[in-house]
N, C-alpha and C. Protein backbone atom coordinates (compact mmCIF):
# COMPACT_ATOMS: atom_id res chain seq x y z
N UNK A 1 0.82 -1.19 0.00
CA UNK A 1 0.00 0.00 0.00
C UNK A 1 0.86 1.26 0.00
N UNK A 2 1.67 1.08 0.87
CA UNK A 2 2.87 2.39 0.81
C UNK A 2 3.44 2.54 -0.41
N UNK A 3 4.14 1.56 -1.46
CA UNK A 3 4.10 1.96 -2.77
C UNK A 3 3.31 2.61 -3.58
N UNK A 4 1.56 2.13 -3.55
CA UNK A 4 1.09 2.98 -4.30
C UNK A 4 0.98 4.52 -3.98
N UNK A 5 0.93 4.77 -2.80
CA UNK A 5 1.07 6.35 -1.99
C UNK A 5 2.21 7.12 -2.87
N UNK A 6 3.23 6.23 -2.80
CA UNK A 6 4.69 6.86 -3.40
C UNK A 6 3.91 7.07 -5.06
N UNK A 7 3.87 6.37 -5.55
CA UNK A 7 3.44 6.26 -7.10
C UNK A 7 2.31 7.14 -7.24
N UNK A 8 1.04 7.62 -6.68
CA UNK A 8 0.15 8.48 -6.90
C UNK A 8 0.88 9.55 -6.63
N UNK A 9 1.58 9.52 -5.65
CA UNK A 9 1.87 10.88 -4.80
C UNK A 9 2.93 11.73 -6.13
N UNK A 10 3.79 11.02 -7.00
CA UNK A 10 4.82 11.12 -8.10
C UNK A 10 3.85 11.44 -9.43
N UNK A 11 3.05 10.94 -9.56
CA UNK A 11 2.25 11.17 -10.62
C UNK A 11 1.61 12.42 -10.28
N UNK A 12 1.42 12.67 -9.38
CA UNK A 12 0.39 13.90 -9.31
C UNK A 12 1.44 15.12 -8.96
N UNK A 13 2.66 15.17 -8.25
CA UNK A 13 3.41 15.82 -8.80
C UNK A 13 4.27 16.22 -9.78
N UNK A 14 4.17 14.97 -10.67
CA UNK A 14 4.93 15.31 -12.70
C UNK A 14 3.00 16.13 -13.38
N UNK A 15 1.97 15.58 -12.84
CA UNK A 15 1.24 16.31 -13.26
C UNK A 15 0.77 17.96 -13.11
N UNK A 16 1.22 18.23 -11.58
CA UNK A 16 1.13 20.11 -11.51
C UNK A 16 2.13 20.29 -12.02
N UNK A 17 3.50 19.37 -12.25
CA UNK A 17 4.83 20.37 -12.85
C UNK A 17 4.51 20.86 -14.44
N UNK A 18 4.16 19.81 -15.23
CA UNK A 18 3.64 19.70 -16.48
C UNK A 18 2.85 21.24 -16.67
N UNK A 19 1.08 21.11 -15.70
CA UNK A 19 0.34 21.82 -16.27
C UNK A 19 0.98 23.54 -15.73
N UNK A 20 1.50 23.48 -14.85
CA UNK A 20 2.05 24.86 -14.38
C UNK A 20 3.32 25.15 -15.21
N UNK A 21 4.07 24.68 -16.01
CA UNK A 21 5.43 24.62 -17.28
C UNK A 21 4.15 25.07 -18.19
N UNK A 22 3.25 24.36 -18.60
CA UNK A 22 2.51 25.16 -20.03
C UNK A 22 2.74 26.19 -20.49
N UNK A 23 2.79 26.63 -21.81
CA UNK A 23 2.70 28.08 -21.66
C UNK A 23 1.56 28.10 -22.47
N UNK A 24 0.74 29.65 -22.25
CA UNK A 24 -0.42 29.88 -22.95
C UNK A 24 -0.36 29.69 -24.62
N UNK A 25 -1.73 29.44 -24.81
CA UNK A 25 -1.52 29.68 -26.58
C UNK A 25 -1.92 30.91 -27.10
N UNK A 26 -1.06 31.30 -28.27
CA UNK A 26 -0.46 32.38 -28.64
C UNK A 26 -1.67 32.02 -29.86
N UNK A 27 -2.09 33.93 -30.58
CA UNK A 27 -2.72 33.95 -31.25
C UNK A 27 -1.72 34.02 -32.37
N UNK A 28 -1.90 33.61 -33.64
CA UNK A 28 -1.15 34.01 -34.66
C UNK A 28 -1.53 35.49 -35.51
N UNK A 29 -0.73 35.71 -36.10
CA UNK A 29 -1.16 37.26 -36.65
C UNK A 29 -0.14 36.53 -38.61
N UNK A 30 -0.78 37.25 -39.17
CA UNK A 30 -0.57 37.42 -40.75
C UNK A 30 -0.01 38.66 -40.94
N UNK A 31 1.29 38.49 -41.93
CA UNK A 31 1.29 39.96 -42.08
C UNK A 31 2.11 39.34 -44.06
N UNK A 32 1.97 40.04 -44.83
CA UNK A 32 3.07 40.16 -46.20
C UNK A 32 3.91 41.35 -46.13
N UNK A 33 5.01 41.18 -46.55
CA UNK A 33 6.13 41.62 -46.75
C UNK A 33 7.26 41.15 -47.55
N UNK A 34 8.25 41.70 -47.78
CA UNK A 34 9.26 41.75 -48.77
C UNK A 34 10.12 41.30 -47.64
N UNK A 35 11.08 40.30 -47.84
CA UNK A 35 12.21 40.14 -47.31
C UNK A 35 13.13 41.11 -47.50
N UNK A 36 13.72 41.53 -46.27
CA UNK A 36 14.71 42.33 -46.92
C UNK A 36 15.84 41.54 -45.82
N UNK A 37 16.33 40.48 -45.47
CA UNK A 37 17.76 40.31 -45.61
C UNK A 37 17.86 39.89 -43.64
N UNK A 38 18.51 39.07 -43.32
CA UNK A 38 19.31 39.10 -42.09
C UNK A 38 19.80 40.07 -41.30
N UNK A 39 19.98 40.40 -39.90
CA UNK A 39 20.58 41.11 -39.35
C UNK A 39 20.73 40.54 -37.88
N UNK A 40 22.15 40.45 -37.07
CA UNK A 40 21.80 40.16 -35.97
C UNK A 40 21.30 40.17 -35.13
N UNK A 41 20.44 40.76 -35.09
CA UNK A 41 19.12 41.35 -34.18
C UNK A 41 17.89 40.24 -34.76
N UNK A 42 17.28 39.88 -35.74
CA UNK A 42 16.61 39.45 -36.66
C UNK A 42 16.39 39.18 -38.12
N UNK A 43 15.37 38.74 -38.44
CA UNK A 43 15.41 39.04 -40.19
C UNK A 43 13.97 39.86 -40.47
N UNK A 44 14.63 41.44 -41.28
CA UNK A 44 13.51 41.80 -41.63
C UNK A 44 12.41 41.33 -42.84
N UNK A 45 11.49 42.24 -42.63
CA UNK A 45 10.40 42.15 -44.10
C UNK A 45 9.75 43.62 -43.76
N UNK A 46 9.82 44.27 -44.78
CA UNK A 46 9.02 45.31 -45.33
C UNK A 46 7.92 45.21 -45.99
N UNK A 47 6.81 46.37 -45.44
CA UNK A 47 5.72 46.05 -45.17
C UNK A 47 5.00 47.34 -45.27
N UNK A 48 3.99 47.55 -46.25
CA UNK A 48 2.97 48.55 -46.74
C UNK A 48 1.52 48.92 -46.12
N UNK A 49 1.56 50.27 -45.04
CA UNK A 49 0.74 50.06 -44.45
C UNK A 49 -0.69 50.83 -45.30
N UNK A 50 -2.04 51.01 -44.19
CA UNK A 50 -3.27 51.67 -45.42
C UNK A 50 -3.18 52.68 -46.03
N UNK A 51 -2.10 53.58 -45.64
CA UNK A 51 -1.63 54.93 -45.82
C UNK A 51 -0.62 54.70 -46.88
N UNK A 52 -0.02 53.87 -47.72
CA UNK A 52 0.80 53.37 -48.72
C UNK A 52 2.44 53.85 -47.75
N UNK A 53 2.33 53.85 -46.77
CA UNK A 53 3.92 54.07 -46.24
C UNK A 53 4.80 53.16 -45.58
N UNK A 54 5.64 52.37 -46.06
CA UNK A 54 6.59 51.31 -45.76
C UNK A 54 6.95 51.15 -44.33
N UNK A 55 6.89 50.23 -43.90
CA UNK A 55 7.39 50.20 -42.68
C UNK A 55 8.36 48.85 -42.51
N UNK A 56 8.70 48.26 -41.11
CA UNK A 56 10.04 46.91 -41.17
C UNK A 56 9.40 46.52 -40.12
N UNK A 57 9.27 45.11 -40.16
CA UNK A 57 8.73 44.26 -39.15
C UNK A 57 9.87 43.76 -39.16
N UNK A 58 10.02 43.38 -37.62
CA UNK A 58 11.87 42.61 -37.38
C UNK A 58 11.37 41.54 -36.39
N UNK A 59 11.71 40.09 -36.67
CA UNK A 59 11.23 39.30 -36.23
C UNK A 59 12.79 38.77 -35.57
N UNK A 60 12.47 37.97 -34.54
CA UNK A 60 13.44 37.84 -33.77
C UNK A 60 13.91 36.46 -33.89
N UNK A 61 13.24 35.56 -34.15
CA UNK A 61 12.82 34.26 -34.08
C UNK A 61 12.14 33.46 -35.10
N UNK A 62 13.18 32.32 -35.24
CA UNK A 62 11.85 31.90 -36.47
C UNK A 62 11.88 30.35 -36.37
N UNK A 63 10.87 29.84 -35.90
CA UNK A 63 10.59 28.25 -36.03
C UNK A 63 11.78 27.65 -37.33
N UNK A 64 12.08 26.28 -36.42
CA UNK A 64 12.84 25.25 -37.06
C UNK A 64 12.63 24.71 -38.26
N UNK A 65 11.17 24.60 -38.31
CA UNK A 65 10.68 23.78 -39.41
C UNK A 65 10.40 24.73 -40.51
N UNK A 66 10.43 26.25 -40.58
CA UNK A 66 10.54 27.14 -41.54
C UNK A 66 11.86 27.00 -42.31
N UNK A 67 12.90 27.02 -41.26
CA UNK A 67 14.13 26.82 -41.60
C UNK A 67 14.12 25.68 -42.83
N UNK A 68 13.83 24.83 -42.66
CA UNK A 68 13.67 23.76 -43.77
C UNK A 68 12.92 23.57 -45.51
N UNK A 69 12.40 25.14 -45.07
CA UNK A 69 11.80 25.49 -46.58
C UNK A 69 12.45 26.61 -47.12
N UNK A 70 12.79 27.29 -45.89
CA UNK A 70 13.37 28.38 -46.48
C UNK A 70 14.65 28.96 -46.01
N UNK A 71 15.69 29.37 -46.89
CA UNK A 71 16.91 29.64 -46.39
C UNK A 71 16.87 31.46 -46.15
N UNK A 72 16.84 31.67 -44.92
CA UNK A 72 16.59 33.00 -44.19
C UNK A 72 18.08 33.74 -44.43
N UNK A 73 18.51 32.64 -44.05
CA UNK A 73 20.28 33.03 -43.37
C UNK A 73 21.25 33.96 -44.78
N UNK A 74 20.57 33.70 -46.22
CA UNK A 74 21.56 33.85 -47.26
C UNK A 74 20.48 34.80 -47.63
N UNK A 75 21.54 35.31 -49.07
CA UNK A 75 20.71 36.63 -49.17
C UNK A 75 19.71 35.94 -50.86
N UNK A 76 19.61 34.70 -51.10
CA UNK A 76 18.59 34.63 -52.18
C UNK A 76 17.08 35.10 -51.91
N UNK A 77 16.30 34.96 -50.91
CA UNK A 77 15.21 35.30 -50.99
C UNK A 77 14.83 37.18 -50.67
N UNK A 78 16.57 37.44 -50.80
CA UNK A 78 15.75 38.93 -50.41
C UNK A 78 15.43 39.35 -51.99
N UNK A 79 14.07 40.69 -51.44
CA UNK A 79 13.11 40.77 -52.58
C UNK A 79 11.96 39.93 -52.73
N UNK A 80 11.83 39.14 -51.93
CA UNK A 80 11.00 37.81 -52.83
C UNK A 80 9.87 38.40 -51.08
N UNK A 81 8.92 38.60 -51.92
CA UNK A 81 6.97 38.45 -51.10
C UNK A 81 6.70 37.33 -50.67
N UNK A 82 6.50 38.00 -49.04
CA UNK A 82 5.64 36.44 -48.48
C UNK A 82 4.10 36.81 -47.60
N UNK A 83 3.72 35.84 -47.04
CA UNK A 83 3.00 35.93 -46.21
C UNK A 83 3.75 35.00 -44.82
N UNK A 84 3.56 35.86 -43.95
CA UNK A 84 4.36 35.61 -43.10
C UNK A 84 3.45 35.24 -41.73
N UNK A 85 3.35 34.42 -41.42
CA UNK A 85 2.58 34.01 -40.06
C UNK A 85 3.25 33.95 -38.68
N UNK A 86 2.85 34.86 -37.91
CA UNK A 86 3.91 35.03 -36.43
C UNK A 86 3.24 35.37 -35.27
N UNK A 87 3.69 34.67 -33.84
CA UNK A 87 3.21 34.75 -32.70
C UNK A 87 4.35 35.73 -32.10
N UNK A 88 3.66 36.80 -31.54
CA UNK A 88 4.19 37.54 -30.45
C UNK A 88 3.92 37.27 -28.95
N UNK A 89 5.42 37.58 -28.18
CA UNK A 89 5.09 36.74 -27.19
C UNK A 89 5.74 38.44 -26.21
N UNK A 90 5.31 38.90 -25.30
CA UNK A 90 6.28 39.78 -24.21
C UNK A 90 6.67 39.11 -23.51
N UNK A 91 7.75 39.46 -23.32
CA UNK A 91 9.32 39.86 -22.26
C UNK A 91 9.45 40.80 -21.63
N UNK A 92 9.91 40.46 -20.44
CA UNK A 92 10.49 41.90 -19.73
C UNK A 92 11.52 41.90 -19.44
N UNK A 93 12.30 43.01 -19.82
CA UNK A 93 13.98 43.47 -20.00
C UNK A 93 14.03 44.35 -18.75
N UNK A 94 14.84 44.30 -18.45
CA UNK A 94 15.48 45.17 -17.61
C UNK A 94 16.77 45.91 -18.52
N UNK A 95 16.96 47.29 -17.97
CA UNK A 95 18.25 48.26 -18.81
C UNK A 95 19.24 48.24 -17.81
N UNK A 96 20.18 49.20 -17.53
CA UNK A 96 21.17 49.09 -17.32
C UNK A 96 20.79 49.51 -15.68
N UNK A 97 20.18 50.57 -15.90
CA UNK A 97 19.30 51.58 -14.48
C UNK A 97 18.40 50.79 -13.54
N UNK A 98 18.17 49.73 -13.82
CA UNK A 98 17.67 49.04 -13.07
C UNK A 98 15.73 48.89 -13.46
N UNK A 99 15.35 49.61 -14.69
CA UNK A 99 13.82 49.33 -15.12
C UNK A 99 13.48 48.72 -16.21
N UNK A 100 12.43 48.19 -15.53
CA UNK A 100 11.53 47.12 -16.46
C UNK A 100 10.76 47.84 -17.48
N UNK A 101 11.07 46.76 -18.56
CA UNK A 101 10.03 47.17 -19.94
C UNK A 101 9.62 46.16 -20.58
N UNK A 102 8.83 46.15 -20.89
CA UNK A 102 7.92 45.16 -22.11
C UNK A 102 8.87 45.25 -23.18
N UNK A 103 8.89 44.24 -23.58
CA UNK A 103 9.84 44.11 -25.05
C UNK A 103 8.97 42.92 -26.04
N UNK A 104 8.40 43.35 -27.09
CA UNK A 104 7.46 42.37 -28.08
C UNK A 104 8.81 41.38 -28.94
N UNK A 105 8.37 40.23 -28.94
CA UNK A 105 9.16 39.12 -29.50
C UNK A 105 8.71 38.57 -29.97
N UNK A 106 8.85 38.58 -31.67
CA UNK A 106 8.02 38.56 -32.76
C UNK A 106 8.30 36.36 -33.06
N UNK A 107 7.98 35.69 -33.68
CA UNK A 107 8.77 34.61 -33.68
C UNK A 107 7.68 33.93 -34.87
N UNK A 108 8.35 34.07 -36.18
CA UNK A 108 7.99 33.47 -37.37
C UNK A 108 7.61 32.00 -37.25
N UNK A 109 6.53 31.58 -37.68
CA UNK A 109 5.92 30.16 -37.36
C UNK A 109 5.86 29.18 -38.91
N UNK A 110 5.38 30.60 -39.64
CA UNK A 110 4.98 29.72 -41.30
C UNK A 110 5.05 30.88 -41.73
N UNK A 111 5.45 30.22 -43.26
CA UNK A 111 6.28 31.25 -44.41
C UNK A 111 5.68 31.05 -45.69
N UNK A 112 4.83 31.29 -46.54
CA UNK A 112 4.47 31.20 -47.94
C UNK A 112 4.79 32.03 -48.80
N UNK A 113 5.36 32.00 -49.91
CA UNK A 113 6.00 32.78 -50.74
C UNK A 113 4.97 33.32 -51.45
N UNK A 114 4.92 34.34 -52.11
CA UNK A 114 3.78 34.81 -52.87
C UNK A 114 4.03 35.23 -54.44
């Protein structure tokens, strides 16, 4: 009987570790843009807002399995239109002074060329 105590008692603590590790699910957002190229910070895409005025989405992050369709890292796809599918997630940074800020962390999920 004392074994099973041990064995429920283990299961039900891998089970709060599990559901409290979750992390929430993230909405996805769409956006098209023009690749424009690598940078250590991210890889941009330029991007036309209702007002016809360009702007740079800089994504920080980009799923593994994108990697496998598409080569980010080199400069062939700059120029080339996509639709770009990405979850933003906040962070909080701290600066040098000692304050907190929200920091948006963009992280590319799926990539279709257009």
């Amino acid at each position: 009987m004392k074994t099973k105590s041990i064995t429920i008692a283990s299961f039900l603590t891998i089970c709060l570790f599990v559901l409290t590790s979750m992390t929430t699910t993230q909405e996805t957002t769409v956006f098209e843009g023009i690749f424009d190229g690598q940078e250590d910070y991210g890889y941009n895409f330029i991007g036309v807002n209702e007002d016809d005025d360009e702007y740079t989405m800089t994504f920080q992050n980009v799923d593994e399995t994108v990697f496998k369709s598409f080569d980010l890292k080199s400069n062939k796809l700059v120029g080339s239109k996509f639709s770009v599918t990405y979850t933003t997630k906040i962070e909080k940074e701290t600066d040098e002074e000692g304050y907190e800020d929200d920091v948006e962390i963009y992280t590319i999920i799926a990539l279709k060329k257009l």
